[in-house]
Protein backbone atom coordinates (compact mmCIF):
# COMPACT_ATOMS: atom_id res chain seq x y z
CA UNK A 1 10.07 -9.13 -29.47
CA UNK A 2 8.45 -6.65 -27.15
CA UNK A 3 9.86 -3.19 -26.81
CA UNK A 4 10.71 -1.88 -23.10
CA UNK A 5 7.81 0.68 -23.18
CA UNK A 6 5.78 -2.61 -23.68
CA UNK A 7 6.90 -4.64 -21.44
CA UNK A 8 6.32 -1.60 -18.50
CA UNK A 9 2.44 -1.53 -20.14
CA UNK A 10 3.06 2.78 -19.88
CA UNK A 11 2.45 3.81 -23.42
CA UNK A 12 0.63 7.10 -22.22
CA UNK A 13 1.87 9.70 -19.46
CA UNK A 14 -0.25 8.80 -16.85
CA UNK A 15 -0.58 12.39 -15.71
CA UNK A 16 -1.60 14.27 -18.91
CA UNK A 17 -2.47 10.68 -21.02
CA UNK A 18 0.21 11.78 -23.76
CA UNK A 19 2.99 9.77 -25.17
CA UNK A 20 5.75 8.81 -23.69
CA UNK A 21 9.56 8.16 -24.53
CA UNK A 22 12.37 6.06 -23.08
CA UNK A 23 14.60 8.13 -21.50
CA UNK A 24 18.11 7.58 -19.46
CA UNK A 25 18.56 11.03 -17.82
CA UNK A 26 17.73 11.28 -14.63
CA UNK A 27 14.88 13.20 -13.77
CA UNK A 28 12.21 14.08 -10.84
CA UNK A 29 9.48 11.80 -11.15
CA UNK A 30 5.80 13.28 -11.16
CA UNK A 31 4.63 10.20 -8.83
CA UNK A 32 7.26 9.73 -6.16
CA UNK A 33 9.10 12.89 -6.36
CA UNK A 34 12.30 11.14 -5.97
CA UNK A 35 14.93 11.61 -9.22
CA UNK A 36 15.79 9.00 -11.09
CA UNK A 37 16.64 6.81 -14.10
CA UNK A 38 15.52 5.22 -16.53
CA UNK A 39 12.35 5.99 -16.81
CA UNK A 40 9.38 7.54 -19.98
CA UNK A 41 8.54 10.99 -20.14
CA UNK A 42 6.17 12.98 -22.51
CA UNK A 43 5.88 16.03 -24.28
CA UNK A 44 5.08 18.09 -21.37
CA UNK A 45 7.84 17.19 -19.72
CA UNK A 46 6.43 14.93 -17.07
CA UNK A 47 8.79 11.94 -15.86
CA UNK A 48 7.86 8.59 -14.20
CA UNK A 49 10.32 6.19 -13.05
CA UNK A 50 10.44 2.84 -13.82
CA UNK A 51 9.05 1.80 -9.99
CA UNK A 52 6.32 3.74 -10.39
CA UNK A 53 5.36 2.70 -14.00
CA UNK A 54 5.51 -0.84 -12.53
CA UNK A 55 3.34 -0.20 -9.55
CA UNK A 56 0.64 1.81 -11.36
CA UNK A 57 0.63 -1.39 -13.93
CA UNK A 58 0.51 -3.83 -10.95
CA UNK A 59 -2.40 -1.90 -9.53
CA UNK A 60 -4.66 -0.87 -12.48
CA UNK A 61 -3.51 -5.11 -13.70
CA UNK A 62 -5.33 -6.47 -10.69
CA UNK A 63 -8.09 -3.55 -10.32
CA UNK A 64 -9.25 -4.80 -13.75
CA UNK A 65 -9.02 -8.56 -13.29
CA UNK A 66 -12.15 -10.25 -14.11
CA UNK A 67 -13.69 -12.57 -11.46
CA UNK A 68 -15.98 -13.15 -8.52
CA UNK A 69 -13.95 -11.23 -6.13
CA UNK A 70 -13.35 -7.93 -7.79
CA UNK A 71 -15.75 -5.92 -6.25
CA UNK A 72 -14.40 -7.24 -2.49
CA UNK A 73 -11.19 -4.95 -2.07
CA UNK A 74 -10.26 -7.15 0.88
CA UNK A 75 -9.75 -9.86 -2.09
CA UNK A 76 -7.72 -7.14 -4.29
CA UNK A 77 -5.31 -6.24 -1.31
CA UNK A 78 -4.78 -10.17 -0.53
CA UNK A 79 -3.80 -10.52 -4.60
CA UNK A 80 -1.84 -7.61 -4.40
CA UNK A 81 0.20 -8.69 -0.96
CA UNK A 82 0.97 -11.64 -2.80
CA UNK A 83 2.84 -9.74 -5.67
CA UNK A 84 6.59 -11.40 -5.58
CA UNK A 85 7.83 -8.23 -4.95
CA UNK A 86 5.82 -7.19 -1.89
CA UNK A 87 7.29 -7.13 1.28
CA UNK A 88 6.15 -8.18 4.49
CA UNK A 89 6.39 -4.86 5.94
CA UNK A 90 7.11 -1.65 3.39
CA UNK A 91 5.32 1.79 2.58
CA UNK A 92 4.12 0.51 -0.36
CA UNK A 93 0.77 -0.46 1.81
CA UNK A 94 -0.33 2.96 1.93
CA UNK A 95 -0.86 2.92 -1.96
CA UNK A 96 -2.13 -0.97 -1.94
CA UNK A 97 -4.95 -0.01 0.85
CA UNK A 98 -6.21 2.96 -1.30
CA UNK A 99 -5.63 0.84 -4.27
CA UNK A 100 -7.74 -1.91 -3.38
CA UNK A 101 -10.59 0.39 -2.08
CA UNK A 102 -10.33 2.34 -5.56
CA UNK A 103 -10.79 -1.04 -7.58
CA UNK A 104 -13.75 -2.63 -5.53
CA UNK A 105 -15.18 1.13 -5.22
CA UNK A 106 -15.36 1.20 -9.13
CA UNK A 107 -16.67 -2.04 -10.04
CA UNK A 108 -19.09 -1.27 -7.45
CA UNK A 109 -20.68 0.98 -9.76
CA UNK A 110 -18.76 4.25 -7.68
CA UNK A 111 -18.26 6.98 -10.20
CA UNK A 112 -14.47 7.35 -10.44
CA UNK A 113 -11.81 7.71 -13.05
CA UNK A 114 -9.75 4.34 -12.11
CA UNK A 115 -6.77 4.99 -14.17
CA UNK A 116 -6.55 8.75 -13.08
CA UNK A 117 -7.58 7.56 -9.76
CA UNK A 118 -4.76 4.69 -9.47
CA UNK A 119 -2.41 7.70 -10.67
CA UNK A 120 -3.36 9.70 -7.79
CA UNK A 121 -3.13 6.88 -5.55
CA UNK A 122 0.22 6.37 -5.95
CA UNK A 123 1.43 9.94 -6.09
CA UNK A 124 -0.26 10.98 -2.86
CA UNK A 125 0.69 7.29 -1.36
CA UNK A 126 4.43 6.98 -2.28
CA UNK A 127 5.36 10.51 -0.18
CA UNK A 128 3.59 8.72 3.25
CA UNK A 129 6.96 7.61 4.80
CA UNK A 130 7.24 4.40 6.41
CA UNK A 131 7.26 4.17 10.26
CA UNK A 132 4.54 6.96 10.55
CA UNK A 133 2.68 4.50 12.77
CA UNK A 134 5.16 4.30 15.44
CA UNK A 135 7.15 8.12 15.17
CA UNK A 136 3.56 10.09 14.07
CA UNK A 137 0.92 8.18 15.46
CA UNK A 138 -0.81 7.74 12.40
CA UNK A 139 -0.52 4.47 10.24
CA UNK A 140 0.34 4.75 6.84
CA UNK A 141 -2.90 2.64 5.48
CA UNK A 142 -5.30 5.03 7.61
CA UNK A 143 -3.65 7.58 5.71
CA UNK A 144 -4.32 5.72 2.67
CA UNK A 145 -8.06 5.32 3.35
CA UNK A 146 -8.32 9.38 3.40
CA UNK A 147 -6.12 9.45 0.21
CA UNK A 148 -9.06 7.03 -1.17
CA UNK A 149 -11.73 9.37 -0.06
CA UNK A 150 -10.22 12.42 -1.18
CA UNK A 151 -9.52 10.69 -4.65
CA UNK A 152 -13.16 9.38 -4.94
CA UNK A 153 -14.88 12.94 -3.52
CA UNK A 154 -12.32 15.23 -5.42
CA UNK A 155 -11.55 16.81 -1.75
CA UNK A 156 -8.87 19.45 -1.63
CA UNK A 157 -8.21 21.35 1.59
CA UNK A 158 -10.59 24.31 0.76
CA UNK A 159 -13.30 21.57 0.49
CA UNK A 160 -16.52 21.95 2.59
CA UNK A 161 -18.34 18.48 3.58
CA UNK A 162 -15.98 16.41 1.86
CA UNK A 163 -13.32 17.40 3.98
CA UNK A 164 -14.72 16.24 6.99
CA UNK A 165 -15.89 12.68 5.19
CA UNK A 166 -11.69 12.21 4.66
CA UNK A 167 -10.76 13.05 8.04
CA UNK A 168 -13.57 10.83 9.19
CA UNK A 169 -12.34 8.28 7.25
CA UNK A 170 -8.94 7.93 8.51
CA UNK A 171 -9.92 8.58 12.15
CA UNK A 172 -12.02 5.91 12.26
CA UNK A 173 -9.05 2.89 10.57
CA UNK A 174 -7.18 4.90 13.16
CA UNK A 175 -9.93 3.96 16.05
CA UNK A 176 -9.70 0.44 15.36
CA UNK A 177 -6.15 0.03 14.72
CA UNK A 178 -4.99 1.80 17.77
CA UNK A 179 -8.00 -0.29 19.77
CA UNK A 180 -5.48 -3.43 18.72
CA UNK A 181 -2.53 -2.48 19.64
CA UNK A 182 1.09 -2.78 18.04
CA UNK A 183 3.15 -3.45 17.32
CA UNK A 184 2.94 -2.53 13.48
CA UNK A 185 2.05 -5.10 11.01
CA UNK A 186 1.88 -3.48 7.16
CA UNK A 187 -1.03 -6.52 6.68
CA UNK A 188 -3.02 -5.97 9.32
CA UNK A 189 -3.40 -2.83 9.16
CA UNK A 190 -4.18 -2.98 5.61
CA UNK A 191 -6.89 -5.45 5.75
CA UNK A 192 -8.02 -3.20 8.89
CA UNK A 193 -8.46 -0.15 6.63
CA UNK A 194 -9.93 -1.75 3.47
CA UNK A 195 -13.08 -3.56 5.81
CA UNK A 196 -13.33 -0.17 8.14
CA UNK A 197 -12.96 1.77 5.11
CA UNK A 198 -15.83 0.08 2.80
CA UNK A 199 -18.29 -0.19 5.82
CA UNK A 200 -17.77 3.96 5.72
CA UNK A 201 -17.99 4.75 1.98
CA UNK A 202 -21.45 2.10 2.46
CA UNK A 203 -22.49 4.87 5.17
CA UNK A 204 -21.91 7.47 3.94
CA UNK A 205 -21.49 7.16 0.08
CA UNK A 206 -24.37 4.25 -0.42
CA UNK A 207 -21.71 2.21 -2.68
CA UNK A 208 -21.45 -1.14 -1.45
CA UNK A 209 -18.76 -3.38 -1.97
CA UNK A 210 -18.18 -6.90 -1.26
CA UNK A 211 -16.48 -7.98 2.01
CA UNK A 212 -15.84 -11.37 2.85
CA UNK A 213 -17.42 -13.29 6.12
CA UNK A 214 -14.08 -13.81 7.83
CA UNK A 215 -10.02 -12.80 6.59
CA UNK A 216 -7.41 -14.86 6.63
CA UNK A 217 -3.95 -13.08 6.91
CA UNK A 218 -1.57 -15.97 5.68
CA UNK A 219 1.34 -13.65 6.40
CA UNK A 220 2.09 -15.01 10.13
CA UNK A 221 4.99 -16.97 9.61
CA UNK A 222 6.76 -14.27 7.90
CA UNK A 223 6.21 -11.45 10.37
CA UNK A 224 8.18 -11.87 13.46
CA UNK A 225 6.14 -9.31 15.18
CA UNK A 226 3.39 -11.10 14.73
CA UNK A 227 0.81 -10.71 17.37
CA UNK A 228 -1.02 -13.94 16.58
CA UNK A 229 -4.53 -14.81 18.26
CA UNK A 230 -4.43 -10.80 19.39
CA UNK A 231 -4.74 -10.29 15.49
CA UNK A 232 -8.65 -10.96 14.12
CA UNK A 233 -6.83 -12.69 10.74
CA UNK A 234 -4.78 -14.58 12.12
CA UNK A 235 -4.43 -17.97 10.65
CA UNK A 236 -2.98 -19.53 7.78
């Protein structure tokens, strides 16, 4: 019988790479911020909720998968949209985008630390609220593609070049998403940042990933915003 800290696949704090314990008293987590329980924490104290644990092992799961698609991060966000437990529209894209473009960028040969990249990811990802698109003007997966950039370039906001490069990054998903139109659609916007995204890290980076001739959405019929042939993957 497997134990619970088995089942989540967290075995190691995955901020300091300690152990962790089981605990039931609620507590801030180090990846969302929000407090909760249950959840593992280690000796230095840092908590992770259950959620997160769960996401980063959903994430680092697929980012490690073998097969002929795991260097195309438009592949990697289509597996990970069709997680169960993935809604059709949620602010858990702005950690799958980055996600995805963290996997491919890696088995492209880009020199990263995936698992303290995918940790990253989904701290900086989970405090992008949802609806940012609409109330902010910025989309929540363009965000995502800076939070990639930053992760890959070690940027920070006293950063010289690099800075830029992020910015960059996230204006130009930005470009093309607002070029489209709304309203909002967590897929397309996703698959919109992950293509725009690995054309600029090919730029300006030289790592090339994989990208696929055409993509497929699939998501139409569950989307009832859906702006159909307007939408360059549209199609089942």
């Amino acid at each position: 019988m497997r134990t619970e800290k088995e089942e989540s696949g967290m075995e190691h704090c995955p901020v300091c790479e300690k152990s962790v314990e089981r605990t039931e008293t609620p507590m801030d987590c180090a990846l969302c911020g929000k407090r909760a329980s249950p959840g593992r924490v280690c000796a230095e104290g840092h908590f992770v909720c259950d959620d997160c644990a769960r996401l980063r092992d959903t994430l680092l799961a697929h980012a490690t998968r073998e097969g002929a698609d795991r260097r195309n991060p438009v592949a990697i966000l289509a597996g990970l949209m069709d997680e169960p437990d993935i809604p059709m529209h949620d602010p858990v894209h702005h950690i799958l985008a980055p996600a995805a473009l963290l996997a491919a960028y890696h088995r492209s040969g880009g020199a990263v630390n995936l698992s303290r990249g995918m940790t990253e990811v989904v701290r900086r990802g989970r405090r992008v609220p949802g609806g940012t698109c609409g109330f902010w003007g910025a989309c929540g997966a363009a965000i995502g593609a800076g939070i990639f950039m930053s992760v890959i370039t070690g940027t920070s906001p006293y950063s010289d070049s690099t800075w830029g490069l992020c910015n960059l990054a996230t204006a130009r998903c930005l470009e093309v998403m607002g070029a489209l139109g709304g309203p909002r659609c967590c897929k397309r916007t996703s698959f919109l940042t992950v293509h725009t995204t690995a054309l600029f890290v090919e730029e300006h980076l030289g790592v090339t990933m994989s990208l696929p001739e055409a993509i497929r959405c699939g998501h139409s019929s569950r989307n009832g915003e859906c702006i159909k042939e307007r939408c360059p993957f549209f199609g089942d």
